[in-house]
PDB file of N, CA and C in Angstrom:
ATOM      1  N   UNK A   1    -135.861 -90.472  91.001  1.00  0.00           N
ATOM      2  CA  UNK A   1    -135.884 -91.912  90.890  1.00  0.00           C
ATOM      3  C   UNK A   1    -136.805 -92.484  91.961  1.00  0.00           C
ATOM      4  N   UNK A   2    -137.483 -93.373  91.979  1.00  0.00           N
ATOM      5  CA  UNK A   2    -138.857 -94.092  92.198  1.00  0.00           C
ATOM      6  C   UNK A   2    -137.328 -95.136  93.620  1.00  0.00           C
ATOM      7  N   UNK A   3    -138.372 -94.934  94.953  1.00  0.00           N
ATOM      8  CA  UNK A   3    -137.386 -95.630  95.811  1.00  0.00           C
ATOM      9  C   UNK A   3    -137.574 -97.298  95.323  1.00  0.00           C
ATOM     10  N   UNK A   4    -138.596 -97.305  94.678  1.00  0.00           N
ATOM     11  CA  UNK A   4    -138.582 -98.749  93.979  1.00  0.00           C
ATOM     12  C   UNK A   4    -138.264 -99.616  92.884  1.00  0.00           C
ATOM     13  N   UNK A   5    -137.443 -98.436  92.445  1.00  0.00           N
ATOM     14  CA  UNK A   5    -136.839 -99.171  91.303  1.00  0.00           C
ATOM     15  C   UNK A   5    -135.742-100.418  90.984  1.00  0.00           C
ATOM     16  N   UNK A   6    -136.015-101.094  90.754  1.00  0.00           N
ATOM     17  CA  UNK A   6    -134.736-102.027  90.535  1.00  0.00           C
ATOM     18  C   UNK A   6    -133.617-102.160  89.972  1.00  0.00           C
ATOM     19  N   UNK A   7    -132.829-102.104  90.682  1.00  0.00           N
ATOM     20  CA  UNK A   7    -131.470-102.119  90.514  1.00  0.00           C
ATOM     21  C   UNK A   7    -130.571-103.697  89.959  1.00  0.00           C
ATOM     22  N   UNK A   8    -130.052-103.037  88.298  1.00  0.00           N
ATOM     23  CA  UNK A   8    -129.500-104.210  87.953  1.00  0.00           C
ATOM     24  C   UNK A   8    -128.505-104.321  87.612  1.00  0.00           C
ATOM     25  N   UNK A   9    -127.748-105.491  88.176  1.00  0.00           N
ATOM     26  CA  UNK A   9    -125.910-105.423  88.317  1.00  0.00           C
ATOM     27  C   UNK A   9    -125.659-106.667  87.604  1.00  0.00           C
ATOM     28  N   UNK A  10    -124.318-106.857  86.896  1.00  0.00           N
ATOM     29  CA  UNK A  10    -123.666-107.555  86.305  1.00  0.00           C
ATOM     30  C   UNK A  10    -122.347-107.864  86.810  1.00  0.00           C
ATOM     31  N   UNK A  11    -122.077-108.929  87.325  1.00  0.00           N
ATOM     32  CA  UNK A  11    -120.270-108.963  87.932  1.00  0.00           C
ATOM     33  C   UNK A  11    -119.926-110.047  87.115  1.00  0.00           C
ATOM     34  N   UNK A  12    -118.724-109.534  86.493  1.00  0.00           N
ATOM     35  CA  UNK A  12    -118.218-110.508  85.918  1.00  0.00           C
ATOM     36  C   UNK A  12    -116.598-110.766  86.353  1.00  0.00           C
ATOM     37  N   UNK A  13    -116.562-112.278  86.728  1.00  0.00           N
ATOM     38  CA  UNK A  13    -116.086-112.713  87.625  1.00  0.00           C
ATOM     39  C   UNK A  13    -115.157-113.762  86.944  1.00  0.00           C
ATOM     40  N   UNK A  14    -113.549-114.336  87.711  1.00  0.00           N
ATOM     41  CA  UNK A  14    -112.922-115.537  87.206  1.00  0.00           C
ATOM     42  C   UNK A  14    -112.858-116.431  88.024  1.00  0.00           C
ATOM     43  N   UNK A  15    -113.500-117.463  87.166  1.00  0.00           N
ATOM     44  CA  UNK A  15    -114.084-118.805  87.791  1.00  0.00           C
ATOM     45  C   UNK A  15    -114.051-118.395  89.377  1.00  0.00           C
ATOM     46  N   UNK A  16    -113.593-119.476  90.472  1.00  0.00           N
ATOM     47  CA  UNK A  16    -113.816-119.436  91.789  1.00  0.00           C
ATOM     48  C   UNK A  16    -112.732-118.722  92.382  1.00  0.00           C
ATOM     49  N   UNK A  17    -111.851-117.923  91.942  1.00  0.00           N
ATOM     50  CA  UNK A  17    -110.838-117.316  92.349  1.00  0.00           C
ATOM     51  C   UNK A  17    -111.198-116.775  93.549  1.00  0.00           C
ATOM     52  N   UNK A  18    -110.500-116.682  94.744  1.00  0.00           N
ATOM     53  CA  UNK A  18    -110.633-115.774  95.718  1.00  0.00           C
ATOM     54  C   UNK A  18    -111.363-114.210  96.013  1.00  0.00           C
ATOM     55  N   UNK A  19    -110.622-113.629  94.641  1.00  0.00           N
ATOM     56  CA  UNK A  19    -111.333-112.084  94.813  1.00  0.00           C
ATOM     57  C   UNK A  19    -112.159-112.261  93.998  1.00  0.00           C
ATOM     58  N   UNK A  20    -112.871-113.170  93.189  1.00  0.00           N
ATOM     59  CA  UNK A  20    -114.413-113.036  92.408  1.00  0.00           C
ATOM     60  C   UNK A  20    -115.039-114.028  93.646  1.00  0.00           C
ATOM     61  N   UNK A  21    -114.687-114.750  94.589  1.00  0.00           N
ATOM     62  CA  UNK A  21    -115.424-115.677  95.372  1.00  0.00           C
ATOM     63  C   UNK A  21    -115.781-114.278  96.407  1.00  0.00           C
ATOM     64  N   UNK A  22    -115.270-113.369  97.135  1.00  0.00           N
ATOM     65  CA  UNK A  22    -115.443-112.123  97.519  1.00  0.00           C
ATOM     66  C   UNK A  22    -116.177-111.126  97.330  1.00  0.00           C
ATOM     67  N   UNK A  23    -115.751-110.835  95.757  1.00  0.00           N
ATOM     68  CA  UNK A  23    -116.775-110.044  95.298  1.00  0.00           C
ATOM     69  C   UNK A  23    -118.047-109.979  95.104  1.00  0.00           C
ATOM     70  N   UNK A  24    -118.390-111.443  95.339  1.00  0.00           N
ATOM     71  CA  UNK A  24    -119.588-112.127  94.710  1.00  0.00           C
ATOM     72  C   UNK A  24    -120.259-111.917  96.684  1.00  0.00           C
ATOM     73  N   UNK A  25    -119.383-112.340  97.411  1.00  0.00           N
ATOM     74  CA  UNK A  25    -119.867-112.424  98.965  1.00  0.00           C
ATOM     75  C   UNK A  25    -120.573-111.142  99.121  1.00  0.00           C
ATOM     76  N   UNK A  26    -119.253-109.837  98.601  1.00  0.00           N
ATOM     77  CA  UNK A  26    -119.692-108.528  99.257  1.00  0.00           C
ATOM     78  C   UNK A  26    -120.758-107.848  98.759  1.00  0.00           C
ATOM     79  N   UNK A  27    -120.550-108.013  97.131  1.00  0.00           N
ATOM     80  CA  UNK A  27    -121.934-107.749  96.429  1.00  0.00           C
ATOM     81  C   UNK A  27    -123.456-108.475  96.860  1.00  0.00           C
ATOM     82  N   UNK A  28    -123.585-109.480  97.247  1.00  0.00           N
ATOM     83  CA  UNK A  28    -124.524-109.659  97.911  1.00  0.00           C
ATOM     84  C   UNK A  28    -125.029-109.597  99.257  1.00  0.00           C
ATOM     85  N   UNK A  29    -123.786-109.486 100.053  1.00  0.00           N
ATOM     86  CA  UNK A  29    -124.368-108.551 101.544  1.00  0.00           C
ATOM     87  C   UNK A  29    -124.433-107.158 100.894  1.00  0.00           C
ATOM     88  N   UNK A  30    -123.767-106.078 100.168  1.00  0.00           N
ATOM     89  CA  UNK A  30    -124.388-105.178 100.178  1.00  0.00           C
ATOM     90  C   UNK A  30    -125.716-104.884  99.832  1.00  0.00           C
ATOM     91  N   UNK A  31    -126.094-105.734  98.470  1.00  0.00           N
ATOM     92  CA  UNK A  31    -127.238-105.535  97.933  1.00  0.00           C
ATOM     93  C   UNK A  31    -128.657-105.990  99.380  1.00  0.00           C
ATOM     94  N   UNK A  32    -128.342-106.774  99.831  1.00  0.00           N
ATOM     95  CA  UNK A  32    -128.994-107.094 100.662  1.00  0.00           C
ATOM     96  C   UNK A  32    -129.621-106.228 101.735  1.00  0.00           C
ATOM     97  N   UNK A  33    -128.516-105.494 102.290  1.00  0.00           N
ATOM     98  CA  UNK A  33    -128.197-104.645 102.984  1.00  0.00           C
ATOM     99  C   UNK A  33    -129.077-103.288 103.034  1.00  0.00           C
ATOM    100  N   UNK A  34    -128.734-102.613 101.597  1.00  0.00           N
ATOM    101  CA  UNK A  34    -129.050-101.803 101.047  1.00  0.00           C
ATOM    102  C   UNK A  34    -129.771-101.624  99.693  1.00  0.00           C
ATOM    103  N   UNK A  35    -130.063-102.725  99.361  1.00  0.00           N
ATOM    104  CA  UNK A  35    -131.263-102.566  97.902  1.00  0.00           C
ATOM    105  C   UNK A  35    -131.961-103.905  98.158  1.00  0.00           C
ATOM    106  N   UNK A  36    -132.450-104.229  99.435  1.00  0.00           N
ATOM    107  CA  UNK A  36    -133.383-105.359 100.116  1.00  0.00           C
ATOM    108  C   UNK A  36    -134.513-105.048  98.656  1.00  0.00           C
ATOM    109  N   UNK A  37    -134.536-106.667  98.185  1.00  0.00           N
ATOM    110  CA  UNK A  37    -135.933-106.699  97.449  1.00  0.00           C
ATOM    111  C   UNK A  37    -135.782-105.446  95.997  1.00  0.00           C
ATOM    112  N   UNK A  38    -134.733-104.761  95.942  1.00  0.00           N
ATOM    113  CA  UNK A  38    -135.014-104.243  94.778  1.00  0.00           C
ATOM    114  C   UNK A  38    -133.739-103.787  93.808  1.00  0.00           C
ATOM    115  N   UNK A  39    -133.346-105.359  94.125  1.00  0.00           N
ATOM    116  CA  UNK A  39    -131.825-105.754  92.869  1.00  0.00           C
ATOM    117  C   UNK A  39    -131.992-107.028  92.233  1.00  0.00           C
ATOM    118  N   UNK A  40    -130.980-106.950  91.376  1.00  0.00           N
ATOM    119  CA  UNK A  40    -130.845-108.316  90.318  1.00  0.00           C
ATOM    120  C   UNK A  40    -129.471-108.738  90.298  1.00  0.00           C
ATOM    121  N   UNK A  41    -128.879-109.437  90.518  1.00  0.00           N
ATOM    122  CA  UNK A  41    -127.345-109.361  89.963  1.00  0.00           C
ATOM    123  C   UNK A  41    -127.420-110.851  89.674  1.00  0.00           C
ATOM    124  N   UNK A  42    -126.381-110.658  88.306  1.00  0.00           N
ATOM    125  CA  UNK A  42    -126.154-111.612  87.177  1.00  0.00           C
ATOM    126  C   UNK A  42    -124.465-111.758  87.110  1.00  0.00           C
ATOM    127  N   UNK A  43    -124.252-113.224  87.298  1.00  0.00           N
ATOM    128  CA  UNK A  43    -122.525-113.526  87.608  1.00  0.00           C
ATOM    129  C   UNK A  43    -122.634-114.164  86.040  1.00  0.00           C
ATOM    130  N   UNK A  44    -121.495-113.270  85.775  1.00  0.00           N
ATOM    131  CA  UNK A  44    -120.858-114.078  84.461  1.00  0.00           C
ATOM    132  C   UNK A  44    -119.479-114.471  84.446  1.00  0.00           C
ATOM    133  N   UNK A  45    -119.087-115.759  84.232  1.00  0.00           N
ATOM    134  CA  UNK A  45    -118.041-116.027  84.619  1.00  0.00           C
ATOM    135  C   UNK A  45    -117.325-115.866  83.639  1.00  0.00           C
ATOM    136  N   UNK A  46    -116.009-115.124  82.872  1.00  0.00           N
ATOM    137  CA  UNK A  46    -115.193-115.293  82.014  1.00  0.00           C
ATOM    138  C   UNK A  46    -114.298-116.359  81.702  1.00  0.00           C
ATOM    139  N   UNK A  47    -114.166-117.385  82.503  1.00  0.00           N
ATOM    140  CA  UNK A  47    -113.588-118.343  81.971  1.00  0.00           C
ATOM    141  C   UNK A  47    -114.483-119.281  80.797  1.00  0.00           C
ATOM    142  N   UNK A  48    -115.838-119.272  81.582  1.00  0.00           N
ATOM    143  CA  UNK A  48    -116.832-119.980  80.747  1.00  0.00           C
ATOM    144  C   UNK A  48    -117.799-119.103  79.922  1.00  0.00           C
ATOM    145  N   UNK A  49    -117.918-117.854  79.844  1.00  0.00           N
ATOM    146  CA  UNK A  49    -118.080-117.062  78.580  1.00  0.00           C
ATOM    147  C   UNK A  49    -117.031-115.827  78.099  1.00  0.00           C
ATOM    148  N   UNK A  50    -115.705-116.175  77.753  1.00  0.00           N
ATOM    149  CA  UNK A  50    -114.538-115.391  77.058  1.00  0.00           C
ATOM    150  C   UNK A  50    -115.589-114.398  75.866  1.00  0.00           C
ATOM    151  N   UNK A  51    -116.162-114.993  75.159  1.00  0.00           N
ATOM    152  CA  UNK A  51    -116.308-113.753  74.420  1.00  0.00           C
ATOM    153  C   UNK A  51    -117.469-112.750  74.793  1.00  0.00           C
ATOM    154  N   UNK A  52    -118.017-113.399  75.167  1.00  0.00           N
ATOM    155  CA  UNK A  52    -119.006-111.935  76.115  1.00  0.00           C
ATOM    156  C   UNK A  52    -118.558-111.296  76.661  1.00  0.00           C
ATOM    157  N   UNK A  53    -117.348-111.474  77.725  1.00  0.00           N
ATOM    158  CA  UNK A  53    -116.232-110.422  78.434  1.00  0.00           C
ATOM    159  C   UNK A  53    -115.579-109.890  77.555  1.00  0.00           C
ATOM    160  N   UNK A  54    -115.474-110.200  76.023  1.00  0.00           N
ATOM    161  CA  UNK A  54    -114.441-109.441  75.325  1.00  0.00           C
ATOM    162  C   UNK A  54    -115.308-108.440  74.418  1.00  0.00           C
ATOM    163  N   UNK A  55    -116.715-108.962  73.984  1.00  0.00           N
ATOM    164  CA  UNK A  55    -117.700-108.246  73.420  1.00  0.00           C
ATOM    165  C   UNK A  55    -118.168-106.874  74.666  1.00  0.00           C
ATOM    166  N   UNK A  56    -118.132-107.177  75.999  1.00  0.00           N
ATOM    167  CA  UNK A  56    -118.081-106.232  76.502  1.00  0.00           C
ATOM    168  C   UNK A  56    -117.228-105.343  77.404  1.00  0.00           C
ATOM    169  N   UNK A  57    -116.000-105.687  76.558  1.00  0.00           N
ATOM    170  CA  UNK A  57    -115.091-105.163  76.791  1.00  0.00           C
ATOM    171  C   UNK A  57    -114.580-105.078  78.282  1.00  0.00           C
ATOM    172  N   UNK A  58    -114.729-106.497  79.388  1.00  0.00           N
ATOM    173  CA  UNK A  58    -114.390-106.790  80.355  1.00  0.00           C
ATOM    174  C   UNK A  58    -112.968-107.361  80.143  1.00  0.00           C
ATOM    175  N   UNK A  59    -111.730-105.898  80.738  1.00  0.00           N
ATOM    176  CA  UNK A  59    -110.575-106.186  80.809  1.00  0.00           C
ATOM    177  C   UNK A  59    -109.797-106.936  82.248  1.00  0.00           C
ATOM    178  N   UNK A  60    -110.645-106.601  82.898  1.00  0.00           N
ATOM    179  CA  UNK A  60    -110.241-107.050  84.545  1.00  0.00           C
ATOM    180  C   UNK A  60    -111.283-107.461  85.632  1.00  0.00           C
ATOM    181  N   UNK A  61    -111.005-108.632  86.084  1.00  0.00           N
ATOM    182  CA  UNK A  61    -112.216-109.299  87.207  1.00  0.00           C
ATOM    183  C   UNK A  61    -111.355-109.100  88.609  1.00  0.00           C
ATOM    184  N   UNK A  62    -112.248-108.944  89.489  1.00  0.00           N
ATOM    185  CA  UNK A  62    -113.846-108.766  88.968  1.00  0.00           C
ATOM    186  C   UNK A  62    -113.642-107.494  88.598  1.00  0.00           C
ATOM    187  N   UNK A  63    -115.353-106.844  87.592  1.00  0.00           N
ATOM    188  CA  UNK A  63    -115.310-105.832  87.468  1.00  0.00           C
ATOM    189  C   UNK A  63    -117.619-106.056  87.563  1.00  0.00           C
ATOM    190  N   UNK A  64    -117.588-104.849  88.273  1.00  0.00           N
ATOM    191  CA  UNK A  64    -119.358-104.653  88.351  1.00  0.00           C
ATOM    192  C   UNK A  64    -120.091-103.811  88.009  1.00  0.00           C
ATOM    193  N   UNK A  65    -120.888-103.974  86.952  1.00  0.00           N
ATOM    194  CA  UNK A  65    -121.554-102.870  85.877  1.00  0.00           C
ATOM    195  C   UNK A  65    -123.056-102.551  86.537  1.00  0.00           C
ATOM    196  N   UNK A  66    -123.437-101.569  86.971  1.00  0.00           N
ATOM    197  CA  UNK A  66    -124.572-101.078  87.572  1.00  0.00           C
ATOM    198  C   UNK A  66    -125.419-100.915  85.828  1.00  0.00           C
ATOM    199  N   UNK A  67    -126.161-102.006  85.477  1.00  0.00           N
ATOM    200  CA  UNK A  67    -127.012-101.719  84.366  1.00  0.00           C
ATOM    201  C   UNK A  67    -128.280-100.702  84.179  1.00  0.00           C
ATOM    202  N   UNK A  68    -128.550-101.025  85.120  1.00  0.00           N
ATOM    203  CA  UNK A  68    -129.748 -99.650  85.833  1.00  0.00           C
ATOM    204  C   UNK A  68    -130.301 -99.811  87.207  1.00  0.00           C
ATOM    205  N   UNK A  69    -130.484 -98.318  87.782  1.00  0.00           N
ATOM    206  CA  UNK A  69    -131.234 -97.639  86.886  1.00  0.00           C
ATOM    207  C   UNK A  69    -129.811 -96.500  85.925  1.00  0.00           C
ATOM    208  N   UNK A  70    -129.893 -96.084  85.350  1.00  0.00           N
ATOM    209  CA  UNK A  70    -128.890 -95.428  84.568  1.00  0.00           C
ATOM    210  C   UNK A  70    -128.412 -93.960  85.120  1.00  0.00           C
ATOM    211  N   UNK A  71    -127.202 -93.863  84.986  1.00  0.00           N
ATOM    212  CA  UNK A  71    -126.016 -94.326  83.881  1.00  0.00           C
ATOM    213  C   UNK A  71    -125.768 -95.785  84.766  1.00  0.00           C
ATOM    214  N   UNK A  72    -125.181 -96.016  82.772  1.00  0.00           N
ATOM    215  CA  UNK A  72    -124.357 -97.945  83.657  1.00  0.00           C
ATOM    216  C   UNK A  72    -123.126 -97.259  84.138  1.00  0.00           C
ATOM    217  N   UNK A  73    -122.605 -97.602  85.167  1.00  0.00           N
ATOM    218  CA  UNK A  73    -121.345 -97.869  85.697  1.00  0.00           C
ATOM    219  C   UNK A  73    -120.514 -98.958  86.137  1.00  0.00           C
ATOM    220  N   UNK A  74    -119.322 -98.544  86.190  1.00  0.00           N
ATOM    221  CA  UNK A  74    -118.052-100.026  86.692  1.00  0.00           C
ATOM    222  C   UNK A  74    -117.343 -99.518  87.650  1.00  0.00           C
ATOM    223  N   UNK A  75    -117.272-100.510  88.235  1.00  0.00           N
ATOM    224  CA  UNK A  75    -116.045-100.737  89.369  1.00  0.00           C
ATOM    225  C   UNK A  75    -115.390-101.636  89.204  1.00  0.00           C
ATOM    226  N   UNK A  76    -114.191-101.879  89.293  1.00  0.00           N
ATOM    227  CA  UNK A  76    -113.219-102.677  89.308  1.00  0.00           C
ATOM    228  C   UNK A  76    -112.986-103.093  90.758  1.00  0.00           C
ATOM    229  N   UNK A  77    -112.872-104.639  90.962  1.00  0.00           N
ATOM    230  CA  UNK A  77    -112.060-104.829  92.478  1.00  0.00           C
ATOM    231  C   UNK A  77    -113.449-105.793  93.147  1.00  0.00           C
ATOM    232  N   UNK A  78    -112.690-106.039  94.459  1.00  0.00           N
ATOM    233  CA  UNK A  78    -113.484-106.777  95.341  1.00  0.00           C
ATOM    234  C   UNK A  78    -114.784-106.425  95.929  1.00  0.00           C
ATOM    235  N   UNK A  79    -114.451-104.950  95.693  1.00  0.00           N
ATOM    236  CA  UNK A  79    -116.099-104.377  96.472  1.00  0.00           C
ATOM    237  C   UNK A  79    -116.316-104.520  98.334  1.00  0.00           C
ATOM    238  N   UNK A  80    -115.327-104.388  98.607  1.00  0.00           N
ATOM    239  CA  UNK A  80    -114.917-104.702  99.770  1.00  0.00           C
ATOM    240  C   UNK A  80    -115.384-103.111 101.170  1.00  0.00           C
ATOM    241  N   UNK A  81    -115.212-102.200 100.416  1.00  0.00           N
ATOM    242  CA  UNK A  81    -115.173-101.064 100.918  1.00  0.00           C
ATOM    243  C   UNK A  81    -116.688-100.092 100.407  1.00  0.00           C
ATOM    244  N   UNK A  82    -117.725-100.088 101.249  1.00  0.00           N
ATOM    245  CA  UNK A  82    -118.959 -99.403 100.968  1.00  0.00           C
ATOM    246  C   UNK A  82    -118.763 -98.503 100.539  1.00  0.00           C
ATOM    247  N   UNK A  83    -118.773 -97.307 101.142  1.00  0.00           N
ATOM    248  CA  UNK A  83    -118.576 -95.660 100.590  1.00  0.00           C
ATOM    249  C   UNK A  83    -117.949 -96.166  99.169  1.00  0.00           C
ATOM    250  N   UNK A  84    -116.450 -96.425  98.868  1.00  0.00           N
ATOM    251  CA  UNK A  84    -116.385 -96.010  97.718  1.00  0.00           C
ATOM    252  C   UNK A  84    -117.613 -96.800  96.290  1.00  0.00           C
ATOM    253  N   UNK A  85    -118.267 -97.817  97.207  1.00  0.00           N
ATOM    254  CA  UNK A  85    -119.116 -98.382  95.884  1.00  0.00           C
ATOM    255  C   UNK A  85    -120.370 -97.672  95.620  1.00  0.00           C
ATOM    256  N   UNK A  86    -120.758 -96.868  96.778  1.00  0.00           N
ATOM    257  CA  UNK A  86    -121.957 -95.986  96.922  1.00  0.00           C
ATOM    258  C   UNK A  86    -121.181 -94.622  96.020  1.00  0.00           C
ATOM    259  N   UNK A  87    -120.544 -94.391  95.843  1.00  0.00           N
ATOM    260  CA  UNK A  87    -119.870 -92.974  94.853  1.00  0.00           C
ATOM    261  C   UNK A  87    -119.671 -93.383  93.658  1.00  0.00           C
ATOM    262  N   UNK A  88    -119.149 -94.873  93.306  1.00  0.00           N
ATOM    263  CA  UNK A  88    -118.807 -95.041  92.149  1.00  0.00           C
ATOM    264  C   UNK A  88    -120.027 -95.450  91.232  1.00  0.00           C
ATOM    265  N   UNK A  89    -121.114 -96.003  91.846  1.00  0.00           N
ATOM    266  CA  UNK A  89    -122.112 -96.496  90.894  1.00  0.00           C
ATOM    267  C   UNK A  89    -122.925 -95.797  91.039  1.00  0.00           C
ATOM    268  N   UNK A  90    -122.322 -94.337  91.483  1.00  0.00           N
ATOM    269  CA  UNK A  90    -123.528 -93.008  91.055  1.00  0.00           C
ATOM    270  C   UNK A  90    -124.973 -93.351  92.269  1.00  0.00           C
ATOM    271  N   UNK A  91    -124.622 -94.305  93.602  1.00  0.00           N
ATOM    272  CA  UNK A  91    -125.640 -94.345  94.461  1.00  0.00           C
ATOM    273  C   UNK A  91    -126.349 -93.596  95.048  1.00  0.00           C
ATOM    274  N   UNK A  92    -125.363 -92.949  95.915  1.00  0.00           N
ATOM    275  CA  UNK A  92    -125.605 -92.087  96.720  1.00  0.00           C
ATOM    276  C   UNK A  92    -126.537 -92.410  98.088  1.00  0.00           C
ATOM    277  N   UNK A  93    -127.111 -90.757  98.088  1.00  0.00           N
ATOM    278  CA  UNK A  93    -128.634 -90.975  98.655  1.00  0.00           C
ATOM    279  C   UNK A  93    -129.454 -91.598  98.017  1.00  0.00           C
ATOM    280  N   UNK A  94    -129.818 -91.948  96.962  1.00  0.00           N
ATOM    281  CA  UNK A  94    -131.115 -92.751  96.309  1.00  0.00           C
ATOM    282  C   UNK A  94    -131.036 -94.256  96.476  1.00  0.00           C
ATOM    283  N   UNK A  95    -130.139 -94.235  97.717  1.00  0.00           N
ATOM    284  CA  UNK A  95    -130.786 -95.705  98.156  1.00  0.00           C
ATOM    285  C   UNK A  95    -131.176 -95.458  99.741  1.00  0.00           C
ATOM    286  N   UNK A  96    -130.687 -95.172  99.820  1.00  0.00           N
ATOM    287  CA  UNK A  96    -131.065 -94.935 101.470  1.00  0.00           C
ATOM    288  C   UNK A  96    -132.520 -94.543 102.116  1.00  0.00           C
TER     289      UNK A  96
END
């Protein structure tokens, strides 16, 4: 994988709730952090699009879909804790 590839995330989030107001914080210090200049992330809120969360089968907010580079992956939760978001969205070393 190209260290320049862009990385694109989807959180879909309920309305201003606490743990999507969070998730939304941590996801963007991480990205910041660690994919400076080469991420996208797209908040979709389920209160104000229900059937896109149900078309994509978003059972629980937040939840954050690594769209690419591929595989897509999810996490469920606040995103609060690095390591486990660097294992779950298949990161690893290829950001570092």
């Amino acid at each position: 994988m190209s260290r320049n590839a862009p990385f694109k995330f989807r959180l879909y989030v309920a309305g201003d709730t606490p743990n999507s107001a969070l998730a939304i914080a941590n996801l963007t210090a991480f990205c910041r952090a660690e994919l400076a200049d080469r991420h996208a992330i797209e908040i979709v809120n389920v209160f104000q699009q229900p059937r896109r969360a149900l078309a994509d089968n978003i059972l629980m907010t937040p939840t954050l879909v690594k769209l690419s580079p591929g595989p897509v992956r999810r996490i469920v939760g606040t995103l609060s804790q690095t390591p486990p978001i660097f294992e779950a969205l298949g990161l690893g070393a290829a950001v570092l």
